[in-house]
Structures are given as structure tokens and as C-alpha cells.
PDB file of N, CA and C in Angstrom:
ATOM      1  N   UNK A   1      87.800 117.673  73.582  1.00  0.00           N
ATOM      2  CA  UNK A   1      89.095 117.058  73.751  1.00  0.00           C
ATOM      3  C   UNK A   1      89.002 115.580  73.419  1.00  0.00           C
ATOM      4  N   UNK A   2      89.779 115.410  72.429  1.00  0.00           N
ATOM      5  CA  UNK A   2      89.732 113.793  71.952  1.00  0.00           C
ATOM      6  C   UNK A   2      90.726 113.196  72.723  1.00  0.00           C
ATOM      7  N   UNK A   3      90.981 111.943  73.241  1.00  0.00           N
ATOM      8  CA  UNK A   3      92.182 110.891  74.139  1.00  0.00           C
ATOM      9  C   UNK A   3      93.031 111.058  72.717  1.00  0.00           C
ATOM     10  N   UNK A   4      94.205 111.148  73.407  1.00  0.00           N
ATOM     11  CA  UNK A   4      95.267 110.961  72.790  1.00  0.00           C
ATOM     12  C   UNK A   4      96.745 110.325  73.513  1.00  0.00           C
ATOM     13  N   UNK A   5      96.181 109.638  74.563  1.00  0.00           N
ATOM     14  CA  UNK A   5      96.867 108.921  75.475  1.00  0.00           C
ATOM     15  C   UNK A   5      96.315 107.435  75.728  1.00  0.00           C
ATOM     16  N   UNK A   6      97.549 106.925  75.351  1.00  0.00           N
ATOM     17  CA  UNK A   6      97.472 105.140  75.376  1.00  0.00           C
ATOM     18  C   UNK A   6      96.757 105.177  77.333  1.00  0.00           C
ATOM     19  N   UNK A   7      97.309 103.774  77.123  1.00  0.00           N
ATOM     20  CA  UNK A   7      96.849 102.813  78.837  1.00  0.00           C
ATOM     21  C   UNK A   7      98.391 102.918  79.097  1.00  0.00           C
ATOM     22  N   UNK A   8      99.245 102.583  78.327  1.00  0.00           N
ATOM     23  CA  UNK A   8     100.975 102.524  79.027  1.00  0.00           C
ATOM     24  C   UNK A   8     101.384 104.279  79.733  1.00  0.00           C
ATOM     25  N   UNK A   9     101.157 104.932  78.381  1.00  0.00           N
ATOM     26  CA  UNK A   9     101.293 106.200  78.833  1.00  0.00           C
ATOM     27  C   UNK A   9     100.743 107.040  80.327  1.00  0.00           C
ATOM     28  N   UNK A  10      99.606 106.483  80.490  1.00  0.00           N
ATOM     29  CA  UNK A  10      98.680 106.940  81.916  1.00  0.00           C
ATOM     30  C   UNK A  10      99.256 106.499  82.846  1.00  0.00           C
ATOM     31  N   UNK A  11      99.772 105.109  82.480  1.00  0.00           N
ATOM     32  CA  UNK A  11      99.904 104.661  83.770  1.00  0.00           C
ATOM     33  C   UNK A  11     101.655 105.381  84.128  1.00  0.00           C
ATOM     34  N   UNK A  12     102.392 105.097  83.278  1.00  0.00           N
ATOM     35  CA  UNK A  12     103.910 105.735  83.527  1.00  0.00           C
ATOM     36  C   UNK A  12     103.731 106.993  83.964  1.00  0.00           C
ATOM     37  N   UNK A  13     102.949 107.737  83.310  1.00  0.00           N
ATOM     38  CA  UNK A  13     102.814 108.962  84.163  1.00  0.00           C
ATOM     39  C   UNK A  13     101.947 109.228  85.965  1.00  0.00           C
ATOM     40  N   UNK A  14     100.928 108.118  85.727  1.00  0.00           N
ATOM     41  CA  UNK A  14     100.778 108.010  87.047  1.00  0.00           C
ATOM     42  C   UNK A  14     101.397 107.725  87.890  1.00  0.00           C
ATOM     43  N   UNK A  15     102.147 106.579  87.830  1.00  0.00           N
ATOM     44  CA  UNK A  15     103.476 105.837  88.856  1.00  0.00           C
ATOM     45  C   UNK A  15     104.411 106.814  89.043  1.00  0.00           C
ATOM     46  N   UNK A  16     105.101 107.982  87.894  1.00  0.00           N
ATOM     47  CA  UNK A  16     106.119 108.899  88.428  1.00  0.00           C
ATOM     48  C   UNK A  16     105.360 110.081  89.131  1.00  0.00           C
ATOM     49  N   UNK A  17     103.918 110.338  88.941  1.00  0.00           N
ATOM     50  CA  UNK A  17     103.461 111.355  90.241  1.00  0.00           C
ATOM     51  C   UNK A  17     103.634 110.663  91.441  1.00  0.00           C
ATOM     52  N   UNK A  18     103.190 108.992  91.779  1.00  0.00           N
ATOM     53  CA  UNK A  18     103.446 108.727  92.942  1.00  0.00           C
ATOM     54  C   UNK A  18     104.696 108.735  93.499  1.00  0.00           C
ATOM     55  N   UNK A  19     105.686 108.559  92.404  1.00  0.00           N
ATOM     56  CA  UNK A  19     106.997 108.629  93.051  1.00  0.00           C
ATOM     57  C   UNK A  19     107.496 110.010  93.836  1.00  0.00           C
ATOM     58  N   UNK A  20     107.210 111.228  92.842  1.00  0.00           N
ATOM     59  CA  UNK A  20     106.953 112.657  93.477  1.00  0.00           C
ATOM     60  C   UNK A  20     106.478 112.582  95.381  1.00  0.00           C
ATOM     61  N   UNK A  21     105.260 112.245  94.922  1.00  0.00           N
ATOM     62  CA  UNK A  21     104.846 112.131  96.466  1.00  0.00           C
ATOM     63  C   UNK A  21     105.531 111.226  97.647  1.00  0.00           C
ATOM     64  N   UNK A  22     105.562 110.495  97.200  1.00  0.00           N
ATOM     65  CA  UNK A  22     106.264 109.445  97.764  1.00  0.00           C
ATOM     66  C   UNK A  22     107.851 110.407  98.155  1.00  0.00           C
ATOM     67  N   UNK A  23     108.763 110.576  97.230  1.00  0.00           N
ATOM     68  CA  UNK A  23     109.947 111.426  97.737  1.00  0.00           C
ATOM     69  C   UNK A  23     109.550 112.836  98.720  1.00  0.00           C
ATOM     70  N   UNK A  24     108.654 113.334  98.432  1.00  0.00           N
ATOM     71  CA  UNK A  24     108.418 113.970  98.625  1.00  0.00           C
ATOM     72  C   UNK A  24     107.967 113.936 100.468  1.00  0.00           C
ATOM     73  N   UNK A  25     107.092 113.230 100.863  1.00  0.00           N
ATOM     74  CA  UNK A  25     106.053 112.518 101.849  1.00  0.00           C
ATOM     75  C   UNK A  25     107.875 112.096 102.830  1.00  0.00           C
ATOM     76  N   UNK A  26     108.791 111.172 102.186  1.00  0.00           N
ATOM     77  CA  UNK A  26     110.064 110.874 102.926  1.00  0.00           C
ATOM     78  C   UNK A  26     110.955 112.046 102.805  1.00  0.00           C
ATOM     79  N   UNK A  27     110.834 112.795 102.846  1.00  0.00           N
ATOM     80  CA  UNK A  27     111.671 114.312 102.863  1.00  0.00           C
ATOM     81  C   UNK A  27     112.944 114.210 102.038  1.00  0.00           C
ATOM     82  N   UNK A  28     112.998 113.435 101.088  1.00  0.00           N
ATOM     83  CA  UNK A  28     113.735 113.535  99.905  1.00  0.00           C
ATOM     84  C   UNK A  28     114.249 114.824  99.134  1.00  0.00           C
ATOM     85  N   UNK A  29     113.223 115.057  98.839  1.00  0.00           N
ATOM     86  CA  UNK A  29     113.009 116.352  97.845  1.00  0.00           C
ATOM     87  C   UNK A  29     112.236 117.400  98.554  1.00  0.00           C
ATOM     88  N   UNK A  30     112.884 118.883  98.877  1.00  0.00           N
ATOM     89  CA  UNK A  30     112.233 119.763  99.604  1.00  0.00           C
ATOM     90  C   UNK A  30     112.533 120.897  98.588  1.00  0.00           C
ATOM     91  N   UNK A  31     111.833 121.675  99.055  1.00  0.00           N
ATOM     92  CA  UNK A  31     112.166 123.487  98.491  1.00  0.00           C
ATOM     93  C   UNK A  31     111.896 123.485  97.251  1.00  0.00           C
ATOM     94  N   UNK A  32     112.575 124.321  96.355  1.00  0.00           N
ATOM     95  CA  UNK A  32     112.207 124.701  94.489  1.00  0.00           C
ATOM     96  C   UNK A  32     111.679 123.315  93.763  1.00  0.00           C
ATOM     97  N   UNK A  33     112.956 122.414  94.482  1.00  0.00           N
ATOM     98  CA  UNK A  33     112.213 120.957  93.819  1.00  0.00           C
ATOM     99  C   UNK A  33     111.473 119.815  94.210  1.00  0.00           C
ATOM    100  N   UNK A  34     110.695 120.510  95.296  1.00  0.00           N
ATOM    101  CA  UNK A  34     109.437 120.036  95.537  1.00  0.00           C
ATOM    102  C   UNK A  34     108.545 120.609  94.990  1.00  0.00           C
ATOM    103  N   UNK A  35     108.449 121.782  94.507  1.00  0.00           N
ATOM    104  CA  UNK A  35     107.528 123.034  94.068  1.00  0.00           C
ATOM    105  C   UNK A  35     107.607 122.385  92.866  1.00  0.00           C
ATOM    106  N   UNK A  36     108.412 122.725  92.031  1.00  0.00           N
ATOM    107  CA  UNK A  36     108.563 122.422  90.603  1.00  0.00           C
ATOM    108  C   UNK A  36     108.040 121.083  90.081  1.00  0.00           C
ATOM    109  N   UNK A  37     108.538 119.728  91.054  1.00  0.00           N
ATOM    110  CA  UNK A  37     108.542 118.751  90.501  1.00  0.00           C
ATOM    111  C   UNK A  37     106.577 118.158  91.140  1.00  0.00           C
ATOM    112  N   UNK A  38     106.175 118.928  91.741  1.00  0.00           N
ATOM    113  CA  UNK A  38     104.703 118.623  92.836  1.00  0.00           C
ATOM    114  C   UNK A  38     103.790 119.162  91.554  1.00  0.00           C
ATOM    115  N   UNK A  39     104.375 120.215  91.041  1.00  0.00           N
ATOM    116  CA  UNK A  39     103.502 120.549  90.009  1.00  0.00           C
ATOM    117  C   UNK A  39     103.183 119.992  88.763  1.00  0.00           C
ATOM    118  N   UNK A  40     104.289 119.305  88.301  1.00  0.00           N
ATOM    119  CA  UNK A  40     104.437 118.141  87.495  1.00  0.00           C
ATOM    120  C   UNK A  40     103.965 116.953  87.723  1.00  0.00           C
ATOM    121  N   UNK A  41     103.803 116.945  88.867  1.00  0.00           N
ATOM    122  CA  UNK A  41     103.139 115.359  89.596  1.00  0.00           C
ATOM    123  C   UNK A  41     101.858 115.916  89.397  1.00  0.00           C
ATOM    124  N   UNK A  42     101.177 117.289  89.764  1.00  0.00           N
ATOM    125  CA  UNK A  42      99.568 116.996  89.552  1.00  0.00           C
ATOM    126  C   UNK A  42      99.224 117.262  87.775  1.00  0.00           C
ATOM    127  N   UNK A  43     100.340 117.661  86.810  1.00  0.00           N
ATOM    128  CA  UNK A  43     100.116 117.938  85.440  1.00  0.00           C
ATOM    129  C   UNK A  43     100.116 116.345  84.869  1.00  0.00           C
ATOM    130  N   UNK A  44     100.535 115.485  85.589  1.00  0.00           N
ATOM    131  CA  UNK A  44     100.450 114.309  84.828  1.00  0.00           C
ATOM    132  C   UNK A  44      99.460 113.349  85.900  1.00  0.00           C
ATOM    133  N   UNK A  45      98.689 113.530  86.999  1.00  0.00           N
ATOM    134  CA  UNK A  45      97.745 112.826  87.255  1.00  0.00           C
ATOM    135  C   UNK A  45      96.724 113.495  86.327  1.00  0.00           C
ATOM    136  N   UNK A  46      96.450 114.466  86.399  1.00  0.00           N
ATOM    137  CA  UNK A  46      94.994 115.503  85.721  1.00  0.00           C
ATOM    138  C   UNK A  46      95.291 114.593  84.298  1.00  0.00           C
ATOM    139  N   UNK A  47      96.267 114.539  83.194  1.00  0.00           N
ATOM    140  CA  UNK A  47      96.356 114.020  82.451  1.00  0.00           C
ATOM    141  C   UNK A  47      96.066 112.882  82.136  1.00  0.00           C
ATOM    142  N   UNK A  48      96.480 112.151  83.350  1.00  0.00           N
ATOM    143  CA  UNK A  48      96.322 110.271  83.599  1.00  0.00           C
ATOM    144  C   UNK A  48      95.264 110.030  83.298  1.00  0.00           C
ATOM    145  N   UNK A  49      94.341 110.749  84.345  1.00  0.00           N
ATOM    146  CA  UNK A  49      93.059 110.406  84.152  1.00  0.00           C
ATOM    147  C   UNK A  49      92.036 111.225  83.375  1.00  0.00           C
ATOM    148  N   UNK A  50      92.332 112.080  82.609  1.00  0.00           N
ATOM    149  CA  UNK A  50      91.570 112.529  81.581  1.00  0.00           C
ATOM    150  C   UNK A  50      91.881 112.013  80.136  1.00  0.00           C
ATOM    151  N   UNK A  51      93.030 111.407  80.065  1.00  0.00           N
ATOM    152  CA  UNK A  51      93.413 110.683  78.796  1.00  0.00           C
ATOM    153  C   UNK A  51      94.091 111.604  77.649  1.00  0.00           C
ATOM    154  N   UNK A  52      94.273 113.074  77.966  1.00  0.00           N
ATOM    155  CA  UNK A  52      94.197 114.091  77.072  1.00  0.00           C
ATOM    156  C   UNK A  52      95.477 114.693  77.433  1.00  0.00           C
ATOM    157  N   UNK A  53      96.541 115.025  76.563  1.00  0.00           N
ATOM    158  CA  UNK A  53      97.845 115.705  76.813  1.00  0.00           C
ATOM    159  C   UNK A  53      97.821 116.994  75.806  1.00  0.00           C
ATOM    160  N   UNK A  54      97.634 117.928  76.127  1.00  0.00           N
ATOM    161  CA  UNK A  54      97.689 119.084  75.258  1.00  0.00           C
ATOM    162  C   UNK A  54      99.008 119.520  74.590  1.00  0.00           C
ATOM    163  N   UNK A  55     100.056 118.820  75.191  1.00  0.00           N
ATOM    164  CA  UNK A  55     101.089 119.222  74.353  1.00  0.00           C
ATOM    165  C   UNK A  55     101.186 118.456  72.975  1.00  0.00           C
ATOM    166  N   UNK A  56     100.503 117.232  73.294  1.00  0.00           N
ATOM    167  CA  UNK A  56     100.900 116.323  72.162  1.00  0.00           C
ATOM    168  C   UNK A  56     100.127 116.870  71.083  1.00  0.00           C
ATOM    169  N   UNK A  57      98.661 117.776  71.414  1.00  0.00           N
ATOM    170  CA  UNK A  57      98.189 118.458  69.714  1.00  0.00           C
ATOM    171  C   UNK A  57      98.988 118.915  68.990  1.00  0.00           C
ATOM    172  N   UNK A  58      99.765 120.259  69.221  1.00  0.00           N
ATOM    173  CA  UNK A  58     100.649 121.025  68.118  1.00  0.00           C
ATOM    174  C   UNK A  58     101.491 119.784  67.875  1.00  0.00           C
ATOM    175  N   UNK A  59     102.065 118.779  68.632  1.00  0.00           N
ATOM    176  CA  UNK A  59     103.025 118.025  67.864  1.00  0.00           C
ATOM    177  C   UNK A  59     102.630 116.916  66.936  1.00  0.00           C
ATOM    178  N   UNK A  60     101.266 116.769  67.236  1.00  0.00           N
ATOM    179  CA  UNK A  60     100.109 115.641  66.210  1.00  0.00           C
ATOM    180  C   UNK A  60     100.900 114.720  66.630  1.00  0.00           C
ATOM    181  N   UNK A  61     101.174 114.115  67.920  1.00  0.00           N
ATOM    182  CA  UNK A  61     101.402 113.083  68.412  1.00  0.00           C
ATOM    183  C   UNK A  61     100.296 111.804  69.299  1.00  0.00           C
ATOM    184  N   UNK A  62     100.140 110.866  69.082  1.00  0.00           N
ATOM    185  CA  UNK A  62      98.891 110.124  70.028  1.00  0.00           C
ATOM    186  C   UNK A  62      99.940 108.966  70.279  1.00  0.00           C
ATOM    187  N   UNK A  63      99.739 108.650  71.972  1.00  0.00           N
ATOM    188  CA  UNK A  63      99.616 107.512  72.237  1.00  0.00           C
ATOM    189  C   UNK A  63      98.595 106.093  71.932  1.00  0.00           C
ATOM    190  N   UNK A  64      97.793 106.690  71.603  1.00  0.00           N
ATOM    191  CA  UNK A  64      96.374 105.787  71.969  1.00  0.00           C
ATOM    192  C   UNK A  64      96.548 104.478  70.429  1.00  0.00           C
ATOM    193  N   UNK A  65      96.334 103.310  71.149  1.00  0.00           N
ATOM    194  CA  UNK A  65      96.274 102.735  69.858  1.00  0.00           C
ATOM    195  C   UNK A  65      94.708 102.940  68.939  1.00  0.00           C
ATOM    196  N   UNK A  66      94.818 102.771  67.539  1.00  0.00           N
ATOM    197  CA  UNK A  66      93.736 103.206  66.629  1.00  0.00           C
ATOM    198  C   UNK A  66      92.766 101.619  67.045  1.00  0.00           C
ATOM    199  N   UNK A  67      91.592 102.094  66.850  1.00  0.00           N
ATOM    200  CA  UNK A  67      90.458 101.108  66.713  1.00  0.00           C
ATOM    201  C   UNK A  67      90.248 100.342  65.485  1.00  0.00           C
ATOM    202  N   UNK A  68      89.945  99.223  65.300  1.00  0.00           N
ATOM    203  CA  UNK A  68      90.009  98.880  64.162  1.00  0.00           C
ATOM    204  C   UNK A  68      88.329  98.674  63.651  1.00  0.00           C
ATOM    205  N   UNK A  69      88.139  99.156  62.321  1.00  0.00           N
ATOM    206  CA  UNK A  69      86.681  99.812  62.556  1.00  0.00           C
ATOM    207  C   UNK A  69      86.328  98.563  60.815  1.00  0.00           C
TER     208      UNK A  69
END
């Protein structure tokens, strides 16, 4: 698995899992859309910190800026 996720990207996705929890933790959001949206909160920490978004292959999309070599 090659990074294909910037530093902006990780982090936006990290900050909206905390928000998840966070609504979540203040009883905001309960039932289907706690389920739904909790699962999305751990699909984009696992992501955060592995640097790697599998959806973005089939779309040959990268965040990551190129190195200059």
C-alpha cells in the first residue's frame, strides 16, 4: 500500500471522527446514526493514520503532495 493521503487530508478526517465521538459521548446522535456514522469515524481514523484510502485507487486520485526528486 503506497500513501496516497496528504497531512490536510488526515487531519480533516481525523477532527470529523472526533467530532463523531464527541456527538456521540454528548448524546447527540443515538441509534442507526450512531451506528452508521461510528463506523465512519473508525474508517477514517484507520485511514488517518495509515495514510492509505482505498477508495482513492480505482479513482487514481492522491492527496499526497509529489516529492521533488
Amino acid at each position: 500500500m503506497k500513501a496516497n493521503m496528504g497531512l490536510v487530508d488526515r487531519l480533516v478526517r481525523f477532527l470529523l471522527a472526533i467530532v463523531v465521538l464527541v456527538l456521540y459521548l454528548m448524546n447527540a446522535i443515538s441509534g442507526l446514526a450512531a451506528i452508521i456514522l461510528g463506523i465512519i469515524a473508525l474508517i477514517f481514523i484507520i485511514t488517518s493514520f495509515s495514510g492509505f484510502c482505498p477508495l482513492y485507487v480505482p479513482l487514481k486520485l492522491t492527496t499526497k503532495k509529489r516529492s521533488i526528486q
